[in-house]
Structure formats: structure tokens, C-alpha cells
PDB file of N, CA and C in Angstrom:
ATOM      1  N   UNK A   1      22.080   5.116 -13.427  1.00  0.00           N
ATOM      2  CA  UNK A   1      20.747   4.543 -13.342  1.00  0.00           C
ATOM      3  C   UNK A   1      20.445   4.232 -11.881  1.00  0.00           C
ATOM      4  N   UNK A   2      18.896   4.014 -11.952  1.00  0.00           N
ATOM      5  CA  UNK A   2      18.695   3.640 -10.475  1.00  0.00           C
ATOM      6  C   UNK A   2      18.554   2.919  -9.737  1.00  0.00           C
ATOM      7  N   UNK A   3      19.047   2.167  -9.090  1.00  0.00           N
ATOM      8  CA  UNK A   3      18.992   0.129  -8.708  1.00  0.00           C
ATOM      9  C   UNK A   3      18.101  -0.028  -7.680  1.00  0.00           C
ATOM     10  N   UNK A   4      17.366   0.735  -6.867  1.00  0.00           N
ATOM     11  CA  UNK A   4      16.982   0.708  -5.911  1.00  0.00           C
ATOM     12  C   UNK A   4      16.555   2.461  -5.010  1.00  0.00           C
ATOM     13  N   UNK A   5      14.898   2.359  -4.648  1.00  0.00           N
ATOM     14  CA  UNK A   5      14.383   3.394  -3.947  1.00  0.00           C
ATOM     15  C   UNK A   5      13.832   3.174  -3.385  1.00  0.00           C
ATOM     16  N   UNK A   6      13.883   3.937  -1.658  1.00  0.00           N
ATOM     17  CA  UNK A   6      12.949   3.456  -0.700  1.00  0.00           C
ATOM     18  C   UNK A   6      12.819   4.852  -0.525  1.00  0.00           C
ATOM     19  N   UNK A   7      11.555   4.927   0.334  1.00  0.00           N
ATOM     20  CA  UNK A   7      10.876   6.522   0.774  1.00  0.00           C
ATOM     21  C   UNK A   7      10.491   5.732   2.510  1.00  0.00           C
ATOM     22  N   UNK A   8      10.465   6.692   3.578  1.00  0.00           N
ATOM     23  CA  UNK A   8       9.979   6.357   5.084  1.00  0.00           C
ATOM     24  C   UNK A   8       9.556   7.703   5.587  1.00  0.00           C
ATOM     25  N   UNK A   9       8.398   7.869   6.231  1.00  0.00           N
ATOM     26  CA  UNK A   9       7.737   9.315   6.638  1.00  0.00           C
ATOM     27  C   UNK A   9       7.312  10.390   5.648  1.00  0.00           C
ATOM     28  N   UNK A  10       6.674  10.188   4.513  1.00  0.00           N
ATOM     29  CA  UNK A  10       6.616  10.847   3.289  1.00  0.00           C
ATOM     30  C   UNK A  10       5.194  10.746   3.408  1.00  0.00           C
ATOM     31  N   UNK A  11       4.246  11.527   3.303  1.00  0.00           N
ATOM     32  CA  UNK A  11       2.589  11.528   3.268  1.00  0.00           C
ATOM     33  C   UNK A  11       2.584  10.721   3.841  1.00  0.00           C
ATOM     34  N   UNK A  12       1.475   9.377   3.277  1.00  0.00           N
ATOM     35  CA  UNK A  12       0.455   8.638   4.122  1.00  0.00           C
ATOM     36  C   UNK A  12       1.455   7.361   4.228  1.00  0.00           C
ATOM     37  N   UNK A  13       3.010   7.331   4.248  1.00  0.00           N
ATOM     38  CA  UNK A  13       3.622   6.045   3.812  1.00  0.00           C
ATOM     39  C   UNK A  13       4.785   6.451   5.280  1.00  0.00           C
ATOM     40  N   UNK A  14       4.413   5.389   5.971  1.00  0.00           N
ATOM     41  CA  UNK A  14       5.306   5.292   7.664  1.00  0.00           C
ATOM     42  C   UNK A  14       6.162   4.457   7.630  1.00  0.00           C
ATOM     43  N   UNK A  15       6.097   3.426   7.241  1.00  0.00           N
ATOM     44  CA  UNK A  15       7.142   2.178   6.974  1.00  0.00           C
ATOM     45  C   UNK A  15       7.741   2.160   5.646  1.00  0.00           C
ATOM     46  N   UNK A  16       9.045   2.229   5.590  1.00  0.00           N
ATOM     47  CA  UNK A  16       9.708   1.956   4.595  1.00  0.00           C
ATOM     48  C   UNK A  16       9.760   1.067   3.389  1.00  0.00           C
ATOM     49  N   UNK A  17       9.438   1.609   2.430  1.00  0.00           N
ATOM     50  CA  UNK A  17       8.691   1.495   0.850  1.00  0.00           C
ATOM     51  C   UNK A  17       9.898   1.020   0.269  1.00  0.00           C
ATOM     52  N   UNK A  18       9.984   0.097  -0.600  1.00  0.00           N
ATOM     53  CA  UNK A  18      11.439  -0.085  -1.805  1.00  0.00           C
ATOM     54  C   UNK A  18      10.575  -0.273  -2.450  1.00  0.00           C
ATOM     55  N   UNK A  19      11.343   0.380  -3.930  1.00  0.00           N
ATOM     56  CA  UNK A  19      11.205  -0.517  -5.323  1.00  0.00           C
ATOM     57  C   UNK A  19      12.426  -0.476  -5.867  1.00  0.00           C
ATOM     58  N   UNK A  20      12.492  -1.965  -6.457  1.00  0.00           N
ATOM     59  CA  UNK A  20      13.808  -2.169  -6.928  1.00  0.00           C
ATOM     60  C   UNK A  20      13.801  -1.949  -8.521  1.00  0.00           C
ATOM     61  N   UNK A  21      15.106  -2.038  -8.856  1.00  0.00           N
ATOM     62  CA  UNK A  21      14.771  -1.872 -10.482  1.00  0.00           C
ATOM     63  C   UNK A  21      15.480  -2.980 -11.022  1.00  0.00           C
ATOM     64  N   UNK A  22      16.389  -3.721 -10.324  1.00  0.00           N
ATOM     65  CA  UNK A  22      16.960  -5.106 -10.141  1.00  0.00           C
ATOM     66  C   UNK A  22      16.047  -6.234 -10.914  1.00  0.00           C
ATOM     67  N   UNK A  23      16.618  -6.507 -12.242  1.00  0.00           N
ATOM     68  CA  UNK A  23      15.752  -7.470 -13.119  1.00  0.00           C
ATOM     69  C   UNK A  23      16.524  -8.677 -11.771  1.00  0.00           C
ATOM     70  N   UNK A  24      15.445  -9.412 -11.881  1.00  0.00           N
ATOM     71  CA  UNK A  24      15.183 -10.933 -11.477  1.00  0.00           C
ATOM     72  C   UNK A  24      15.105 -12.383 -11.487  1.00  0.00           C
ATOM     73  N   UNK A  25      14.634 -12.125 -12.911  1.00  0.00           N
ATOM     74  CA  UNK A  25      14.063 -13.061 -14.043  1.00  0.00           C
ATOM     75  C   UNK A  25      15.529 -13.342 -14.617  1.00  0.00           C
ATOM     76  N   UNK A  26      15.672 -14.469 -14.623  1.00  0.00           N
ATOM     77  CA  UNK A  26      17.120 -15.280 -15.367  1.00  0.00           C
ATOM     78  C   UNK A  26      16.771 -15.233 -17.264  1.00  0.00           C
ATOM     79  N   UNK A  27      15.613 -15.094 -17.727  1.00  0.00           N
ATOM     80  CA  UNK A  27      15.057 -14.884 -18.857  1.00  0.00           C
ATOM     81  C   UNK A  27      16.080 -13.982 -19.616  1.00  0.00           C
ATOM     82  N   UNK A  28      16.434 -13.911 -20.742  1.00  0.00           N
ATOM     83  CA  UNK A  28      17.261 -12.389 -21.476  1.00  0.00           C
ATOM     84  C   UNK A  28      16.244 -11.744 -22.516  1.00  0.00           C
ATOM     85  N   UNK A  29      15.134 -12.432 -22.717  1.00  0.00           N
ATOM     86  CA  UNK A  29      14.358 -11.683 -23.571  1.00  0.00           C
ATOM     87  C   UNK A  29      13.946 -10.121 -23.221  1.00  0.00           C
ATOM     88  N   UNK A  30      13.852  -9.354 -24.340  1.00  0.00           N
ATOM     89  CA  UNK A  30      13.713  -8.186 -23.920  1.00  0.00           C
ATOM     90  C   UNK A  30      15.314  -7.134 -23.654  1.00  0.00           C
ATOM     91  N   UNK A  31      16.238  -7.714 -23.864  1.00  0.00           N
ATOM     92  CA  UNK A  31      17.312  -7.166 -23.507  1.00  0.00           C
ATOM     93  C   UNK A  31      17.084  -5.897 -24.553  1.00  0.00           C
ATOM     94  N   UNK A  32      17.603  -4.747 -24.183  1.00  0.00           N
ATOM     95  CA  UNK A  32      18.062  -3.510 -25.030  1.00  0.00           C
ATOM     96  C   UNK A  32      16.551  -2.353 -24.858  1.00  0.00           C
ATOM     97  N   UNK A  33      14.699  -3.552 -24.972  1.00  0.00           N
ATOM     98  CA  UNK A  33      14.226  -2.491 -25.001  1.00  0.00           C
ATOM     99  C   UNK A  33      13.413  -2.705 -23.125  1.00  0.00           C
ATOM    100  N   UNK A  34      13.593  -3.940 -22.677  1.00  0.00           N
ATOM    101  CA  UNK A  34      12.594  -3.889 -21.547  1.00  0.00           C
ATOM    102  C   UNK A  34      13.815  -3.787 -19.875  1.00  0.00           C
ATOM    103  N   UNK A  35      14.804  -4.240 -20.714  1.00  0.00           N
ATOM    104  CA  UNK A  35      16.319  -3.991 -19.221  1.00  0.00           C
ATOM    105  C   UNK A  35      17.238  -3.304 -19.787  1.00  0.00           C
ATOM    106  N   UNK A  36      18.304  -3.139 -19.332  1.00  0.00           N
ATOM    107  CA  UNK A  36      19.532  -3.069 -20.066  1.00  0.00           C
ATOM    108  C   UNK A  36      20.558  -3.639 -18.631  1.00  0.00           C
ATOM    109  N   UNK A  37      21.308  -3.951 -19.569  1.00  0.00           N
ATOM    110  CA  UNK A  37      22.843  -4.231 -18.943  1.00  0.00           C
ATOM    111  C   UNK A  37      24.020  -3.305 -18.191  1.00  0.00           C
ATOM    112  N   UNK A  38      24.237  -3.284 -17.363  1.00  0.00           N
ATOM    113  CA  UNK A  38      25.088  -2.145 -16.681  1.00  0.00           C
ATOM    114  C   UNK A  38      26.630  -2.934 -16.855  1.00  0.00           C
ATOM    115  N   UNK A  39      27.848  -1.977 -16.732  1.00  0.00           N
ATOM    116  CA  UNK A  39      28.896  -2.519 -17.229  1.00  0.00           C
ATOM    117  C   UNK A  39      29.280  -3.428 -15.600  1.00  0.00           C
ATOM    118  N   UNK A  40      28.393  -3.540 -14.925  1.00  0.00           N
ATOM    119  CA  UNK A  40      29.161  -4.693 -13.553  1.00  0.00           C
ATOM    120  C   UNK A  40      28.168  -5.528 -13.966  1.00  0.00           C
ATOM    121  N   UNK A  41      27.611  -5.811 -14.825  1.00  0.00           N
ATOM    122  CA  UNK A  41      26.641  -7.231 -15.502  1.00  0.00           C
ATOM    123  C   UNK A  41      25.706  -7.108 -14.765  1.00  0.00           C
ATOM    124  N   UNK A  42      25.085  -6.288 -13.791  1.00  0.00           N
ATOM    125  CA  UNK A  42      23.415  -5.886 -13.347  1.00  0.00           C
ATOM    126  C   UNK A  42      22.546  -5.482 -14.169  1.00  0.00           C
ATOM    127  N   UNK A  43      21.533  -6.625 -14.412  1.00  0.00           N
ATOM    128  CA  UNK A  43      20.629  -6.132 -15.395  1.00  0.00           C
ATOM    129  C   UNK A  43      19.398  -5.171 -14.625  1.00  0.00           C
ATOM    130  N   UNK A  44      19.129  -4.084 -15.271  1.00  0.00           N
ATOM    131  CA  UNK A  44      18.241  -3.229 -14.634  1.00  0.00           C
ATOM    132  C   UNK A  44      16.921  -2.719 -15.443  1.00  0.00           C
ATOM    133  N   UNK A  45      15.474  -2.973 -15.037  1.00  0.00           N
ATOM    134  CA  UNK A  45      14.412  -2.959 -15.282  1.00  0.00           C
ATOM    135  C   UNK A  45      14.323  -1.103 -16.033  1.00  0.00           C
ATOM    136  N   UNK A  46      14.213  -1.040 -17.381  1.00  0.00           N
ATOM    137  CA  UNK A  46      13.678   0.336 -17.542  1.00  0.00           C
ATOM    138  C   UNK A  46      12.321   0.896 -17.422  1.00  0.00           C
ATOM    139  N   UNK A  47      11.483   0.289 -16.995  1.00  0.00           N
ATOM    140  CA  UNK A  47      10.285   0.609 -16.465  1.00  0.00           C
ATOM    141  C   UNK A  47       9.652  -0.474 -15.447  1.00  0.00           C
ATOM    142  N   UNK A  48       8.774  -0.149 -14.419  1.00  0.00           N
ATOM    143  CA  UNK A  48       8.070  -0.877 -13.210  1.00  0.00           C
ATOM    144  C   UNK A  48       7.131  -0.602 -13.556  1.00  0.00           C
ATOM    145  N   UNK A  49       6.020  -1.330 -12.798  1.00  0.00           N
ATOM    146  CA  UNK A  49       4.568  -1.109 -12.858  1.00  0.00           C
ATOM    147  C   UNK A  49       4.202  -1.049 -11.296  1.00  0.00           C
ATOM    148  N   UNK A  50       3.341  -0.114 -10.505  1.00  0.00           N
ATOM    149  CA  UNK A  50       3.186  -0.100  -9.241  1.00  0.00           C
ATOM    150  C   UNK A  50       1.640  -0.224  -9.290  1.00  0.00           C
ATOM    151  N   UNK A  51       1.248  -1.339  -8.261  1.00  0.00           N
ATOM    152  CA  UNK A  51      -0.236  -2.096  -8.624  1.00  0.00           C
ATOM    153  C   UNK A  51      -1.048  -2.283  -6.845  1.00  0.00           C
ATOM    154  N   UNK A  52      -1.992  -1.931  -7.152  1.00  0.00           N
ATOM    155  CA  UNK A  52      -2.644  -2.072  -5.495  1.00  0.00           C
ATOM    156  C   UNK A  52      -4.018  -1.822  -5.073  1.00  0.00           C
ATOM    157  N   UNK A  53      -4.497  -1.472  -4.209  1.00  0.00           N
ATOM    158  CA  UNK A  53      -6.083  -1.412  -3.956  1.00  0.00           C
ATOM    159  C   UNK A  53      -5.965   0.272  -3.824  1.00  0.00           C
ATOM    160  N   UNK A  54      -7.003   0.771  -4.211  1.00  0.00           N
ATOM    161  CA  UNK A  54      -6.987   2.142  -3.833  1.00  0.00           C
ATOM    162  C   UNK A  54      -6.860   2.614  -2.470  1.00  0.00           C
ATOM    163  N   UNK A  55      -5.971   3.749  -2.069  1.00  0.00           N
ATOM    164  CA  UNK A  55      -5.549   4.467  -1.520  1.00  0.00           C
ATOM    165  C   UNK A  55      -4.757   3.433  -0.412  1.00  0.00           C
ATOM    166  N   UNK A  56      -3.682   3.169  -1.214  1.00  0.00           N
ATOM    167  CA  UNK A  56      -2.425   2.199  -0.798  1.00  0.00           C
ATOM    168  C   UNK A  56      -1.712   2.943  -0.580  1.00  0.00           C
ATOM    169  N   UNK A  57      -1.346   4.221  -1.445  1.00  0.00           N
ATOM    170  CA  UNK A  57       0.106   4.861  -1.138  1.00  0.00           C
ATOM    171  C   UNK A  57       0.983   4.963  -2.429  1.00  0.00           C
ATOM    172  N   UNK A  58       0.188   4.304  -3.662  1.00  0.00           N
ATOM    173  CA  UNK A  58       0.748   4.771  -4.858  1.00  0.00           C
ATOM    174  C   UNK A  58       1.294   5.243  -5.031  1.00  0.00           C
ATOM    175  N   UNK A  59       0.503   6.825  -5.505  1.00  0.00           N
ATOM    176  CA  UNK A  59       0.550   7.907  -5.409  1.00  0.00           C
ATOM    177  C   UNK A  59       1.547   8.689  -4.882  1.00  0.00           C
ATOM    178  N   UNK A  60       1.459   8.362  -3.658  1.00  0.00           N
ATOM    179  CA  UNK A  60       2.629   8.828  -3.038  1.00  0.00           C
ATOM    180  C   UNK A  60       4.178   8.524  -2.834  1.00  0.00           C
ATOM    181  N   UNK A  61       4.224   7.290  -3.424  1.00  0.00           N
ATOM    182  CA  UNK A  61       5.261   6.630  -3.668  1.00  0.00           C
ATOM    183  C   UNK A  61       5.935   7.616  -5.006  1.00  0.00           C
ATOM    184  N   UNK A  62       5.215   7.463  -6.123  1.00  0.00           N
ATOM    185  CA  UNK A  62       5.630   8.116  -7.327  1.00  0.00           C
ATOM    186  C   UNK A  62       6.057   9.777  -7.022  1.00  0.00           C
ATOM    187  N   UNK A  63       4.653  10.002  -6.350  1.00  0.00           N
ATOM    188  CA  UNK A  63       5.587  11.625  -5.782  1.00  0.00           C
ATOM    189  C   UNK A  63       6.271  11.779  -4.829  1.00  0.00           C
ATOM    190  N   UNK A  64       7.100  10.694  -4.137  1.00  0.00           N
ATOM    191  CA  UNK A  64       8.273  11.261  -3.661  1.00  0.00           C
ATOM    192  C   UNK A  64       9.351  10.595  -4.356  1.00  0.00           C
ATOM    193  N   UNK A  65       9.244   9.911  -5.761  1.00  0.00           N
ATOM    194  CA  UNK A  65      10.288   9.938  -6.671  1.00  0.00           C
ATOM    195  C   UNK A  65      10.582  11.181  -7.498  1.00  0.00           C
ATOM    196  N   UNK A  66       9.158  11.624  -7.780  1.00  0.00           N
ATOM    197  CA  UNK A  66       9.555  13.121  -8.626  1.00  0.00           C
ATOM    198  C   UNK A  66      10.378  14.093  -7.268  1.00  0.00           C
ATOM    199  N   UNK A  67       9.665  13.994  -6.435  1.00  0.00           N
ATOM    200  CA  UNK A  67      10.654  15.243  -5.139  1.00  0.00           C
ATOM    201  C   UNK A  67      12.019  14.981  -5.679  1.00  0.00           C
ATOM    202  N   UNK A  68      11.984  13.366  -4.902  1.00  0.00           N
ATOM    203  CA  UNK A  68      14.359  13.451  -5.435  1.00  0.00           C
ATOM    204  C   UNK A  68      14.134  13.607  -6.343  1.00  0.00           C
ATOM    205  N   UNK A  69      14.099  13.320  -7.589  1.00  0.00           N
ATOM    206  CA  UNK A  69      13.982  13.436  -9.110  1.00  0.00           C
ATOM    207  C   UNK A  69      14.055  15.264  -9.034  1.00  0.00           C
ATOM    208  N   UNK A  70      13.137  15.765  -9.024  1.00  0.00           N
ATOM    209  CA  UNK A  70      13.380  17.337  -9.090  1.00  0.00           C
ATOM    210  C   UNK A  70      14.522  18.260  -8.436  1.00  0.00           C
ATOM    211  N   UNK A  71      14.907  17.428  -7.004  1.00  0.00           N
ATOM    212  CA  UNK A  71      15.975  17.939  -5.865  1.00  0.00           C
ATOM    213  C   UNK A  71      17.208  18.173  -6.783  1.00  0.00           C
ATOM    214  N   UNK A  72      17.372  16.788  -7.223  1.00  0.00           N
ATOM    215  CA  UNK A  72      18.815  16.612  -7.900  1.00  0.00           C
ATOM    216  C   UNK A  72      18.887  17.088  -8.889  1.00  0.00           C
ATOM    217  N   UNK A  73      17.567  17.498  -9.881  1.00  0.00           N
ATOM    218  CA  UNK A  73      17.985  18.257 -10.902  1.00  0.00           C
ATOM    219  C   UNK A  73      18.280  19.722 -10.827  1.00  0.00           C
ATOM    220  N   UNK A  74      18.050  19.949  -9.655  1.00  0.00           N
ATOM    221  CA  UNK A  74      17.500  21.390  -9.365  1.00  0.00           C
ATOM    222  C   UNK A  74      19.189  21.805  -8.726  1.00  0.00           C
ATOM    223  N   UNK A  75      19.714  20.717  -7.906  1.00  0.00           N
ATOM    224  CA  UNK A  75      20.766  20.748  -7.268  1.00  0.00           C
ATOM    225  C   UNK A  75      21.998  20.668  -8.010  1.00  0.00           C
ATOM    226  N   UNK A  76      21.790  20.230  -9.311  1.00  0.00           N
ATOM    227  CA  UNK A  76      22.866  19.894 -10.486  1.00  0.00           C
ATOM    228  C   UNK A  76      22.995  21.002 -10.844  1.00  0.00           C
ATOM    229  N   UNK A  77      21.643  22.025 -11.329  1.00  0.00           N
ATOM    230  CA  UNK A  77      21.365  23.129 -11.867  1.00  0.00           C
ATOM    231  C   UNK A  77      22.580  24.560 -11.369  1.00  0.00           C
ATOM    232  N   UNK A  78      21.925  24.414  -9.959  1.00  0.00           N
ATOM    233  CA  UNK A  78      22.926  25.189  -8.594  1.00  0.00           C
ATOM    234  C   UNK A  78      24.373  25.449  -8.812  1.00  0.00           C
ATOM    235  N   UNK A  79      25.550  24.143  -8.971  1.00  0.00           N
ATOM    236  CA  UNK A  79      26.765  23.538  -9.036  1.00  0.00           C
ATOM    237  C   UNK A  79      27.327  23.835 -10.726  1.00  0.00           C
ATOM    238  N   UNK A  80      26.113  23.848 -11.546  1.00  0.00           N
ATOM    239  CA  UNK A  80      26.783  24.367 -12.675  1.00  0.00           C
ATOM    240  C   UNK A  80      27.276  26.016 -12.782  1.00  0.00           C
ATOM    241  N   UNK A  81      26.841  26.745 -11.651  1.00  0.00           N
ATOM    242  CA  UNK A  81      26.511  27.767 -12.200  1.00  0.00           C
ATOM    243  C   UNK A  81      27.722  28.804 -11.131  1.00  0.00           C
TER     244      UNK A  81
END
């Protein structure tokens, strides 16, 4: 899973972007369908919400998660073969 992503020089985004996936909240509600538990006891967010004024950099944030997202699948693909 993924604990943490930053993007720097990617389209319209110059300064270095994180989103964490690092639950926060001392709360346990929601365990199984809104976090889950990793076996070093890091609870990790299965979905984010990314929120802002138009033409923030959204957008571009999400598509340079699909880039790695596609790289590595593409790169897994490669190594099997």
C-alpha cells in the first residue's frame, strides 16, 4: 500500500506536493471499510478527497499518480516476461 506521495516539476505543480494516506484521527471507527491496518500497526486511509479553488493543480496531482501508477504496472509487466 501507499503511505505517502509527493510529485515536484510535473505540469503546472513546481513545489513539492504530498498526500499522505497516514490515518491521523485517533478515532477507530470505520476500521476494515474507511482505513485498514498494516501489520507494523499504521493505519492507512483507503481513499482521500483532494479539494481546492479551480485550477490549483488537482488535476494534475491525480495525473501524475496514474503516470507512476501506469509506470509500475507497465514495468511489472516487462520483468514477468
Amino acid at each position: 500500500m501507499i503511505r505517502e506521495f509527493s510529485v515536484t516539476n510535473f505540469r503546472s505543480i513546481n513545489d513539492t506536493q504530498t498526500i499522505s494516506f497516514v490515518k491521523k484521527s485517533p478515532y477507530k471507527l470505520g476500521e476494515g471499510t474507511h482505513y485498514v491496518t498494516m501489520p507494523d500497526g499504521t493505519d492507512l486511509l483507503r481513499f482521500i478527497a483532494l479539494y481546492g479553488p479551480n485550477a490549483s493543480g488537482k488535476s494534475n496531482i491525480i495525473k501524475a499518480f496514474v503516470f507512476i501508477i501506469n509506470f509500475l504496472i507497465s514495468k511489472s509487466k516487462r520483468n514477468f516476461k
